[in-house]
PDB file of N, CA and C in Angstrom:
ATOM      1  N   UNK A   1      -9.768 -63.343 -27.965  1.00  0.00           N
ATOM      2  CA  UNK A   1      -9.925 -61.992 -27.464  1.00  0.00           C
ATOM      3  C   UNK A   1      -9.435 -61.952 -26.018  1.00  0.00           C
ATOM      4  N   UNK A   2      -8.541 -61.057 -25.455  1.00  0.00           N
ATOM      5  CA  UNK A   2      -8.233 -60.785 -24.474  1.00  0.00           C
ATOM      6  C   UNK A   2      -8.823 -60.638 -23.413  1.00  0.00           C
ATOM      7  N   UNK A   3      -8.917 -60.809 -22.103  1.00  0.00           N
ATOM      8  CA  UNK A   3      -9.997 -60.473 -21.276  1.00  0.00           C
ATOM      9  C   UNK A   3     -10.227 -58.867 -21.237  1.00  0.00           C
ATOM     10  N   UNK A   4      -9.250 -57.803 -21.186  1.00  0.00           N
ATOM     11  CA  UNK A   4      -9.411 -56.528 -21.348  1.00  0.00           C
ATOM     12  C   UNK A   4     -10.033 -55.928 -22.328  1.00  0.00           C
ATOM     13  N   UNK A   5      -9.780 -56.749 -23.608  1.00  0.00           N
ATOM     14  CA  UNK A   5     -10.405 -56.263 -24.920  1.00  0.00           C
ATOM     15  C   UNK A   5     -11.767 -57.061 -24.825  1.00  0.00           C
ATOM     16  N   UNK A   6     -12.549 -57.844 -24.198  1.00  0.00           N
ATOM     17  CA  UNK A   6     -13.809 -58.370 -23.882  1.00  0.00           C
ATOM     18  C   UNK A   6     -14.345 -57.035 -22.964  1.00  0.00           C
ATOM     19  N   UNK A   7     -13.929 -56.808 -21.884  1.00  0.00           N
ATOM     20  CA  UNK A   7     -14.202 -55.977 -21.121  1.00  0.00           C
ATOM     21  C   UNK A   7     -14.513 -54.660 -21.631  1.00  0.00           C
ATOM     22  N   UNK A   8     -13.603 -54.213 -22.180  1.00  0.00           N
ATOM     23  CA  UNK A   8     -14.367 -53.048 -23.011  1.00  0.00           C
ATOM     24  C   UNK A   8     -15.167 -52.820 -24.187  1.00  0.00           C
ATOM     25  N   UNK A   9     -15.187 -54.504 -24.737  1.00  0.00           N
ATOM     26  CA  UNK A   9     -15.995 -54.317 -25.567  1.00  0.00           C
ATOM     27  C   UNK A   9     -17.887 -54.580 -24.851  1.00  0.00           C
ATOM     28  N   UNK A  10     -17.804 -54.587 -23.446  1.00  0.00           N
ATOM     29  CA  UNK A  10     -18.851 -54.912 -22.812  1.00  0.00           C
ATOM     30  C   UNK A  10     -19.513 -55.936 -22.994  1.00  0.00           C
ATOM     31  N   UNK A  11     -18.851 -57.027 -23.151  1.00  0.00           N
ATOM     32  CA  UNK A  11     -19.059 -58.086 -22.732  1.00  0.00           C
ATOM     33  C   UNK A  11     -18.949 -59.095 -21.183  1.00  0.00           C
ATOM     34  N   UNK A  12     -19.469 -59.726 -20.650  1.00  0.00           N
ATOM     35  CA  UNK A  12     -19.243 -60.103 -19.387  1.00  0.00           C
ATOM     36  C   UNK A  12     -19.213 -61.504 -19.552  1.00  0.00           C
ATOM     37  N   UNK A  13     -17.816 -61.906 -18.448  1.00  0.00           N
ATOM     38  CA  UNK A  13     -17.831 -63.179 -18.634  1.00  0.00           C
ATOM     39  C   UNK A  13     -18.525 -64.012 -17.393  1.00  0.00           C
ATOM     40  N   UNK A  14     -19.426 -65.228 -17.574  1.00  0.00           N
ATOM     41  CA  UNK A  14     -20.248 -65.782 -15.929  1.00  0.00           C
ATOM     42  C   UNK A  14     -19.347 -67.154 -16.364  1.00  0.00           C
ATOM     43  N   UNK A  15     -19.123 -67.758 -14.934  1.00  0.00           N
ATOM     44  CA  UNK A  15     -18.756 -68.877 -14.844  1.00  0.00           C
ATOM     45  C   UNK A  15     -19.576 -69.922 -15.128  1.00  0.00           C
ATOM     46  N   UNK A  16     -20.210 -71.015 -15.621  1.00  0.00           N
ATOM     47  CA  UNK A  16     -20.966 -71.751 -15.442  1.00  0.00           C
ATOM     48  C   UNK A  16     -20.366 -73.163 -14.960  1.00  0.00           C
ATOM     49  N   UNK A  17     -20.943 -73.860 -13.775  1.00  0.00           N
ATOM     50  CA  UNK A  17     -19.943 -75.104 -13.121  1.00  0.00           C
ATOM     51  C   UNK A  17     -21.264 -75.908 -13.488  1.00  0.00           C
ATOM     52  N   UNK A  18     -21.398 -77.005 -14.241  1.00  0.00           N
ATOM     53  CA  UNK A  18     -22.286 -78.116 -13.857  1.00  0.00           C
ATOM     54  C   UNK A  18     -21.467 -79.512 -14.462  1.00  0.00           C
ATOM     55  N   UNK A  19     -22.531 -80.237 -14.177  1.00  0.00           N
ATOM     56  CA  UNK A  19     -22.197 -81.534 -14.426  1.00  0.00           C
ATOM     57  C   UNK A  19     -22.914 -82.408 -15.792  1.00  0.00           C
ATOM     58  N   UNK A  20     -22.614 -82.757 -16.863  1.00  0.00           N
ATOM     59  CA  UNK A  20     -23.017 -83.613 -17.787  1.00  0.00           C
ATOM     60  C   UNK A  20     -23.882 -84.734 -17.384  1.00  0.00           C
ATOM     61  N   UNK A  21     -25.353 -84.791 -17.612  1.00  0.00           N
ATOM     62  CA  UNK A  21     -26.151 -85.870 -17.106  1.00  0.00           C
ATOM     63  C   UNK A  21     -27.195 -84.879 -15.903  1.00  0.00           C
ATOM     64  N   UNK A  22     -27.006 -83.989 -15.738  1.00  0.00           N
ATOM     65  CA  UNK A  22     -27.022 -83.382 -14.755  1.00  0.00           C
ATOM     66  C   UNK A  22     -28.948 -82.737 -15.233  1.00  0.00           C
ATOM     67  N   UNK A  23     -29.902 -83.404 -14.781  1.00  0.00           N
ATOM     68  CA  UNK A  23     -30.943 -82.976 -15.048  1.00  0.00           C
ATOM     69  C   UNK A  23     -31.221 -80.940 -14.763  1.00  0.00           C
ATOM     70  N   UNK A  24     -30.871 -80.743 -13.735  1.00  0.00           N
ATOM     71  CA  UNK A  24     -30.973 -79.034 -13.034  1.00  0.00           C
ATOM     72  C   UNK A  24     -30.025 -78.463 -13.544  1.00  0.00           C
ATOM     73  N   UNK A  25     -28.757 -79.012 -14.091  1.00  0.00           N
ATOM     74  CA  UNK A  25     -27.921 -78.165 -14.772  1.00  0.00           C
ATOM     75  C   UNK A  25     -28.512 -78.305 -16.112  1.00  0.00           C
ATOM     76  N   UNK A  26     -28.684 -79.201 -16.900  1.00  0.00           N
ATOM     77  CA  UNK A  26     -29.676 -78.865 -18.075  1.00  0.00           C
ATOM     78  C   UNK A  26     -30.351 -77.553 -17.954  1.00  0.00           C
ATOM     79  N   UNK A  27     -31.598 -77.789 -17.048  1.00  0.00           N
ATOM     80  CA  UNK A  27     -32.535 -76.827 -16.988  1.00  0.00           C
ATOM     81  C   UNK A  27     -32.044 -75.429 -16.908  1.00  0.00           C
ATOM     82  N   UNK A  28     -31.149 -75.213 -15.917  1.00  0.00           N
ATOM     83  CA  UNK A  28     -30.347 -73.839 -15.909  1.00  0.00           C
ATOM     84  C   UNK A  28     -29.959 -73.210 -16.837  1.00  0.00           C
ATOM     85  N   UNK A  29     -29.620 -74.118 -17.664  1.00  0.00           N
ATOM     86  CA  UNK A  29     -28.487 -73.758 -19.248  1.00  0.00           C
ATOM     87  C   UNK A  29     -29.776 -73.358 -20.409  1.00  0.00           C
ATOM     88  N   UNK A  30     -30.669 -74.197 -19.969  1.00  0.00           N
ATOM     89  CA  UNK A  30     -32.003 -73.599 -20.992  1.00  0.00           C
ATOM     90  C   UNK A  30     -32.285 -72.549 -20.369  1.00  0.00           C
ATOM     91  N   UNK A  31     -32.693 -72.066 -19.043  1.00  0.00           N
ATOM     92  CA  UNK A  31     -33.069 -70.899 -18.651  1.00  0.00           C
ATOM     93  C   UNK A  31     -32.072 -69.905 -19.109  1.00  0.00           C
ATOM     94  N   UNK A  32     -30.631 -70.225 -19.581  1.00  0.00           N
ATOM     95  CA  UNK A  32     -29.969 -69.362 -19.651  1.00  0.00           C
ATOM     96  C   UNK A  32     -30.312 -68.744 -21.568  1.00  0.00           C
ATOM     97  N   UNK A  33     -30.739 -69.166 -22.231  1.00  0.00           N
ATOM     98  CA  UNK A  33     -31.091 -69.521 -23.509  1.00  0.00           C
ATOM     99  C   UNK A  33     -30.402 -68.089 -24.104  1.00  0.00           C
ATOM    100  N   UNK A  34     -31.828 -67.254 -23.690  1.00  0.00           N
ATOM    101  CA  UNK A  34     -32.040 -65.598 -23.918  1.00  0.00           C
ATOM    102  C   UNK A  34     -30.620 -64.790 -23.431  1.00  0.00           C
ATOM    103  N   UNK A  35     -30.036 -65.083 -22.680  1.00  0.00           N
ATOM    104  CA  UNK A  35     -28.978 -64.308 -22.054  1.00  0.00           C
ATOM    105  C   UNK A  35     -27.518 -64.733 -23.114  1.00  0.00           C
ATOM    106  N   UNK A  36     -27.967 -65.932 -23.304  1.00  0.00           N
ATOM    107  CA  UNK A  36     -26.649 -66.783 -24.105  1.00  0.00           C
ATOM    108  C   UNK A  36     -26.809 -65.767 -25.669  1.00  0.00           C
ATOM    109  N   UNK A  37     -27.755 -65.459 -26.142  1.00  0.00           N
ATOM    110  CA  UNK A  37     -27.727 -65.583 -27.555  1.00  0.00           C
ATOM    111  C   UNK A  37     -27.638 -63.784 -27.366  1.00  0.00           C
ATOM    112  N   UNK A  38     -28.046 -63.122 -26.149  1.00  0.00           N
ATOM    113  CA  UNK A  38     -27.593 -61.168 -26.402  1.00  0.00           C
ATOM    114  C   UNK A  38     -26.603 -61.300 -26.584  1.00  0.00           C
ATOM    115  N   UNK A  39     -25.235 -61.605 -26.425  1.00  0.00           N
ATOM    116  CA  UNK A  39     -23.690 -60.798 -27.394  1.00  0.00           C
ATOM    117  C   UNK A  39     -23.467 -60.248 -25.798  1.00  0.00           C
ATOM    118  N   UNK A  40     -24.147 -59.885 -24.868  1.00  0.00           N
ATOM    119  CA  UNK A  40     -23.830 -58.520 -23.731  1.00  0.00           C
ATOM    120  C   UNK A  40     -22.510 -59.963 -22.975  1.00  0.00           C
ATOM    121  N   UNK A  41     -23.198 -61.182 -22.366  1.00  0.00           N
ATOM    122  CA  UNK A  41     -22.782 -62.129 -21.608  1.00  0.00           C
ATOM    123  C   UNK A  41     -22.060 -63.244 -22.507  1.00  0.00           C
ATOM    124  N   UNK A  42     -21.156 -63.568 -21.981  1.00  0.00           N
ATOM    125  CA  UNK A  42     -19.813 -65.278 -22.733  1.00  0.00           C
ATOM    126  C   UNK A  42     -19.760 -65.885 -21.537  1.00  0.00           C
ATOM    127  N   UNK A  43     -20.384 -66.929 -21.507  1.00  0.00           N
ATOM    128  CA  UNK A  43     -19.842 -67.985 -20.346  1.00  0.00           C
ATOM    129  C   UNK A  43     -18.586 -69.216 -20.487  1.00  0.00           C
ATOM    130  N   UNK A  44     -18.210 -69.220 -19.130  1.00  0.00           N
ATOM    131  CA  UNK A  44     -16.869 -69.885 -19.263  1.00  0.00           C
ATOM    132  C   UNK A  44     -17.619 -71.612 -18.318  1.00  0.00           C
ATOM    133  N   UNK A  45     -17.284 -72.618 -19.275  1.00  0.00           N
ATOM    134  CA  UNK A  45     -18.645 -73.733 -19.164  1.00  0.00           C
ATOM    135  C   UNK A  45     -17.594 -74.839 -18.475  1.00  0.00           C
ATOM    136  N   UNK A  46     -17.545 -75.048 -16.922  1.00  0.00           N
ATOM    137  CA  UNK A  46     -16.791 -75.804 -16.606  1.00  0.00           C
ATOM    138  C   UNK A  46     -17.620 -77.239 -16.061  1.00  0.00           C
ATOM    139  N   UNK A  47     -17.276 -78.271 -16.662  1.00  0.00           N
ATOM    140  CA  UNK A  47     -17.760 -79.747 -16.258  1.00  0.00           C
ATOM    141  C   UNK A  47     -17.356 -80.359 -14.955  1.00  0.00           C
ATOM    142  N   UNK A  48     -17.670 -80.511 -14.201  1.00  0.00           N
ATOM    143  CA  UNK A  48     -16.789 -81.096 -12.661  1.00  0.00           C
ATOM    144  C   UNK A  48     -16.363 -82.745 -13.200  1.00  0.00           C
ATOM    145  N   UNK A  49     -16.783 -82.924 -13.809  1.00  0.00           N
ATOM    146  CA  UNK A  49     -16.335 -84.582 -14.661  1.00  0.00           C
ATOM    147  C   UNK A  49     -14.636 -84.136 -15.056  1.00  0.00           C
ATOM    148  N   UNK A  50     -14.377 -83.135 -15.295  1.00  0.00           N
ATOM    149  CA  UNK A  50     -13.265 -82.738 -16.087  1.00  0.00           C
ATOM    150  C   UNK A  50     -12.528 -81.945 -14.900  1.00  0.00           C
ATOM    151  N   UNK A  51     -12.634 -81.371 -13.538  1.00  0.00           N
ATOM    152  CA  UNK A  51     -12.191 -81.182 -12.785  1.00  0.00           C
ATOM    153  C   UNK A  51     -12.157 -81.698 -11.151  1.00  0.00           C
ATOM    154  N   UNK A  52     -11.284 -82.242 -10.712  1.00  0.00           N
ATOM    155  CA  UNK A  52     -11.330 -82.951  -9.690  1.00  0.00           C
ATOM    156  C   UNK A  52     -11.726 -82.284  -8.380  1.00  0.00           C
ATOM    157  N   UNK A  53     -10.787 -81.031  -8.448  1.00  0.00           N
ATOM    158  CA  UNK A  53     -10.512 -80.217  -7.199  1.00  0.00           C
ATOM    159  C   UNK A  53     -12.050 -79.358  -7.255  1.00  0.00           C
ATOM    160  N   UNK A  54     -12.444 -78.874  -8.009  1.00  0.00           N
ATOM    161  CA  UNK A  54     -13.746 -78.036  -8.151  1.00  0.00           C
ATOM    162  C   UNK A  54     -15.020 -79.487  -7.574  1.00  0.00           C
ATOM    163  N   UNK A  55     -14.993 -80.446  -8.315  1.00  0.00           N
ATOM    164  CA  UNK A  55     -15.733 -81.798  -7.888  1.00  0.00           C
ATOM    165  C   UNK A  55     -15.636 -81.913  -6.256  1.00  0.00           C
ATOM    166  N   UNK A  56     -14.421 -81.821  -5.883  1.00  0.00           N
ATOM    167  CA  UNK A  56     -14.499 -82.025  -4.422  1.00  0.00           C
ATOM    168  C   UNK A  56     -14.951 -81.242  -3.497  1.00  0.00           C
ATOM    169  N   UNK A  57     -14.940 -79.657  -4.226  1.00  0.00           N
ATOM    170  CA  UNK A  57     -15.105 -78.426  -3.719  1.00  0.00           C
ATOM    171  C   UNK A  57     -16.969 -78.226  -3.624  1.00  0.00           C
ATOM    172  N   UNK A  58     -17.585 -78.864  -4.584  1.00  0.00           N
ATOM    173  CA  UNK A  58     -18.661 -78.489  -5.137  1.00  0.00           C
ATOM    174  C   UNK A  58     -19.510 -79.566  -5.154  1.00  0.00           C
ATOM    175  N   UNK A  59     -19.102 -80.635  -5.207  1.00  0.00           N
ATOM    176  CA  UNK A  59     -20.540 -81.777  -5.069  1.00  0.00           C
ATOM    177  C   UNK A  59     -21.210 -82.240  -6.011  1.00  0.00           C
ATOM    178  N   UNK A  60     -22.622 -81.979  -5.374  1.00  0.00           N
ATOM    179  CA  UNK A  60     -23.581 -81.990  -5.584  1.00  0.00           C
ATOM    180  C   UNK A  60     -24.216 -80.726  -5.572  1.00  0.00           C
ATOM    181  N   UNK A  61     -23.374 -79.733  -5.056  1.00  0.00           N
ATOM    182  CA  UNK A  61     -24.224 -78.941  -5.195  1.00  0.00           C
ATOM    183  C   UNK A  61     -24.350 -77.807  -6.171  1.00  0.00           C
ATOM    184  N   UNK A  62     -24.642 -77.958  -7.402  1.00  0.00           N
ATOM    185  CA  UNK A  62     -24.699 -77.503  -8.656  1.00  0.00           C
ATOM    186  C   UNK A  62     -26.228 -78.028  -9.093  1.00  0.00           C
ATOM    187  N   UNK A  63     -26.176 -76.954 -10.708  1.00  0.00           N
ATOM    188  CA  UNK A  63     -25.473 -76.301 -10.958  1.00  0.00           C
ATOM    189  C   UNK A  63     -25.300 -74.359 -10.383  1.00  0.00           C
ATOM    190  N   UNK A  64     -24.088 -74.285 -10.626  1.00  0.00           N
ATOM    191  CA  UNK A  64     -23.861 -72.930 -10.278  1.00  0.00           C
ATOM    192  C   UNK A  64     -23.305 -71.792 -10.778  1.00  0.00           C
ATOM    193  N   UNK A  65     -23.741 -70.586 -11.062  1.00  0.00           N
ATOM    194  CA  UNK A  65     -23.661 -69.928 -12.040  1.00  0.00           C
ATOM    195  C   UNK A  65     -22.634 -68.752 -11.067  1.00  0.00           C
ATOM    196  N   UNK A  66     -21.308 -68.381 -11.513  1.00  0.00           N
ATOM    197  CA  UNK A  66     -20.492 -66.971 -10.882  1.00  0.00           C
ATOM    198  C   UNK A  66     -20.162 -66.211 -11.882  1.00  0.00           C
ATOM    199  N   UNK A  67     -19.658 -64.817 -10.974  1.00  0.00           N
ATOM    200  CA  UNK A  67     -18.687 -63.899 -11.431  1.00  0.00           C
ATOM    201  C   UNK A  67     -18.005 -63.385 -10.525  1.00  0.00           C
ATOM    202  N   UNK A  68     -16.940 -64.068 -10.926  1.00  0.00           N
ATOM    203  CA  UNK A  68     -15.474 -63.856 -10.266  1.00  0.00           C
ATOM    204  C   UNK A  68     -15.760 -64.801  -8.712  1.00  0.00           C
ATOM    205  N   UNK A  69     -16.142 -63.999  -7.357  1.00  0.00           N
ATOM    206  CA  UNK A  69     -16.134 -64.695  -6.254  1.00  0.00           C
ATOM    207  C   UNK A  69     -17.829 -64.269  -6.316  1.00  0.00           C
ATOM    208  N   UNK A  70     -18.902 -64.035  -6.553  1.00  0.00           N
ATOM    209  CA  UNK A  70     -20.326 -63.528  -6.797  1.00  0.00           C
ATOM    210  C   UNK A  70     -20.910 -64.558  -7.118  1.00  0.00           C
ATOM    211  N   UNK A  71     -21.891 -65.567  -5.984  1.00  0.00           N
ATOM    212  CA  UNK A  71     -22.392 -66.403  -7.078  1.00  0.00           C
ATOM    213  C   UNK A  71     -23.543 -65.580  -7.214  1.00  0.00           C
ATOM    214  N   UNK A  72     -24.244 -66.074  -8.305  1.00  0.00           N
ATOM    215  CA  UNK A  72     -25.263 -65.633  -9.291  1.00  0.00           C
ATOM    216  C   UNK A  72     -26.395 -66.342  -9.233  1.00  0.00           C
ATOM    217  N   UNK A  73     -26.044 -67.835  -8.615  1.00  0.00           N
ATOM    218  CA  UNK A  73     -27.346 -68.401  -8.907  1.00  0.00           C
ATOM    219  C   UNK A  73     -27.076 -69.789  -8.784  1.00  0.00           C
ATOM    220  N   UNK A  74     -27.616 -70.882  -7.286  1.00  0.00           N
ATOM    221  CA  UNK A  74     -27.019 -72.507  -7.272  1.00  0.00           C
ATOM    222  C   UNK A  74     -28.286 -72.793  -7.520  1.00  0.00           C
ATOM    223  N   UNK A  75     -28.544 -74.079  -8.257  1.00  0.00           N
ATOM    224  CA  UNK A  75     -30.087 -74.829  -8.274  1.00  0.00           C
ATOM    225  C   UNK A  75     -30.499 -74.474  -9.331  1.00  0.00           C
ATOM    226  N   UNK A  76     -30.807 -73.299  -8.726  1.00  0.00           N
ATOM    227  CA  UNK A  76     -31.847 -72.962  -9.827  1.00  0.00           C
ATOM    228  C   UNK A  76     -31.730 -71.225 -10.275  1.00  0.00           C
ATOM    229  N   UNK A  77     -31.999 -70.826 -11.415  1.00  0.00           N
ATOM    230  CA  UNK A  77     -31.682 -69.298 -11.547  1.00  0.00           C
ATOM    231  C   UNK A  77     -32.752 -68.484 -11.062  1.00  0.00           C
ATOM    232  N   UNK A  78     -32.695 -67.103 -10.751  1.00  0.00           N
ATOM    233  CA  UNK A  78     -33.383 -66.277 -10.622  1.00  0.00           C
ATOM    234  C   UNK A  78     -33.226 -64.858 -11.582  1.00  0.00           C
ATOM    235  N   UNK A  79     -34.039 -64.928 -13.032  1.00  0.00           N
ATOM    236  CA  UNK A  79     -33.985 -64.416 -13.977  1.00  0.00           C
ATOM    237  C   UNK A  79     -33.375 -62.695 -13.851  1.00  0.00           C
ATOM    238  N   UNK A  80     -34.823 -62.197 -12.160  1.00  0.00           N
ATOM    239  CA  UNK A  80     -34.751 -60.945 -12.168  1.00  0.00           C
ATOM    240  C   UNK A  80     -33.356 -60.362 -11.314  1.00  0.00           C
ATOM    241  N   UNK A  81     -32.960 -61.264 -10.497  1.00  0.00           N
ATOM    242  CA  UNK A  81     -31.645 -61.232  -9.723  1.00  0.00           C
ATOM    243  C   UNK A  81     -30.260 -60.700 -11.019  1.00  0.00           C
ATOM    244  N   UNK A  82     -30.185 -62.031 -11.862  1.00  0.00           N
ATOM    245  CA  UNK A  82     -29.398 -62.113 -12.886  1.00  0.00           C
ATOM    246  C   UNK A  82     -29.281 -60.888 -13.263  1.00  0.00           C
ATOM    247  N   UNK A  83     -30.459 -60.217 -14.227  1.00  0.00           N
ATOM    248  CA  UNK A  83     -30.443 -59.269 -14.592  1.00  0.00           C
ATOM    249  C   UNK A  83     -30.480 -57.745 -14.093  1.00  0.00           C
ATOM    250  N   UNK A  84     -30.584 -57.911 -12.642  1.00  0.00           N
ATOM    251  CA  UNK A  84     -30.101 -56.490 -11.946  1.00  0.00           C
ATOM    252  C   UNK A  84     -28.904 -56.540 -11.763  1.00  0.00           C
ATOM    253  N   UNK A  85     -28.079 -58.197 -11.596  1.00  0.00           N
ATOM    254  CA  UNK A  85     -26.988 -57.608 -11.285  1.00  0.00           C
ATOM    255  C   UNK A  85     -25.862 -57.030 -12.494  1.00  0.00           C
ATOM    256  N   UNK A  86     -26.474 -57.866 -13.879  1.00  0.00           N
ATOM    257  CA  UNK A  86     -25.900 -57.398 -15.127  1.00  0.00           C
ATOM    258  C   UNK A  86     -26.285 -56.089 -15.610  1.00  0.00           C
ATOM    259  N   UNK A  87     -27.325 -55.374 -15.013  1.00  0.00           N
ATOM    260  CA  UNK A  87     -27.714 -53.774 -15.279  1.00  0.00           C
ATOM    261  C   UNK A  87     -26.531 -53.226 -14.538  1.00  0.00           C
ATOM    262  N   UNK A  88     -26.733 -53.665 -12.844  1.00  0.00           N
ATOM    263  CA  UNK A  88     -25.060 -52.910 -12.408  1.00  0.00           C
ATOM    264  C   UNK A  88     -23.890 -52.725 -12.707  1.00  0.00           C
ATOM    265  N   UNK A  89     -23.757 -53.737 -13.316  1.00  0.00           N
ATOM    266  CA  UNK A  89     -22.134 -54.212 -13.944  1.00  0.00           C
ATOM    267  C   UNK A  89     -22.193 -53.327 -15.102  1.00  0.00           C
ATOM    268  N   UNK A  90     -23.320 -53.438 -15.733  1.00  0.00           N
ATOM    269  CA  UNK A  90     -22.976 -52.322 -17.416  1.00  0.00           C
ATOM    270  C   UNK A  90     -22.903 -51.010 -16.907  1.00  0.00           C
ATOM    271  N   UNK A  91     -23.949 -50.421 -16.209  1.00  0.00           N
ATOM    272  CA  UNK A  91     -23.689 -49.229 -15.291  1.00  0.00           C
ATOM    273  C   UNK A  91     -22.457 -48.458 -14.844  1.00  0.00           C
ATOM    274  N   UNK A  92     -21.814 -49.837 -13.660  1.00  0.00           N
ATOM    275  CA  UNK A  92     -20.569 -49.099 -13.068  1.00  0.00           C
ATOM    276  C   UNK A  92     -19.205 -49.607 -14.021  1.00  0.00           C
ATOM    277  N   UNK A  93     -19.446 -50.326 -15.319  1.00  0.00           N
ATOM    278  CA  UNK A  93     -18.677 -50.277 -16.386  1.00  0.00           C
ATOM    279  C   UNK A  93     -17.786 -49.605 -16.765  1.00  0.00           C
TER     280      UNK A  93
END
């Protein structure tokens, strides 16, 4: 599916950056559980094991959740944050 044809079908895409082994990126990805399985959000699931330049860029300090240049959420998530900012986005849609 196209990114335009995602877009209007109101779907949103979040970046997700963590690391494999990664105890807090685990946890994040479970917190993300409920959000993963609405249809509204598709995350794009990048491993820093698998990217060098993002690894150098980023650390340790993951995991970290974006959209576009917006982060969303490092460490740890904040459920009610998340979800105001995905009320805005469907909103000004």
């Amino acid at each position: 599916m196209a990114d335009t044809d995602t877009a209007r079908a109101g779907v949103i895409t979040l970046t997700y950056i963590h690391r494999t082994g990664c105890h807090l990126c685990e946890a994040m990805w479970a917190e993300l559980d409920g959000i993963r399985s609405s249809g509204v959000v598709q995350f794009e699931c990048i491993d820093l094991a698998r990217e060098p330049r993002l690894e150098e860029r980023y650390g340790e300090r993951i995991p970290l959740l974006v959209h576009g240049e917006q982060e969303l959420a490092r460490y740890f998530l904040d459920p009610e944050r998340l979800d105001s900012y995905l009320t805005e986005l469907k909103r000004a849609g």
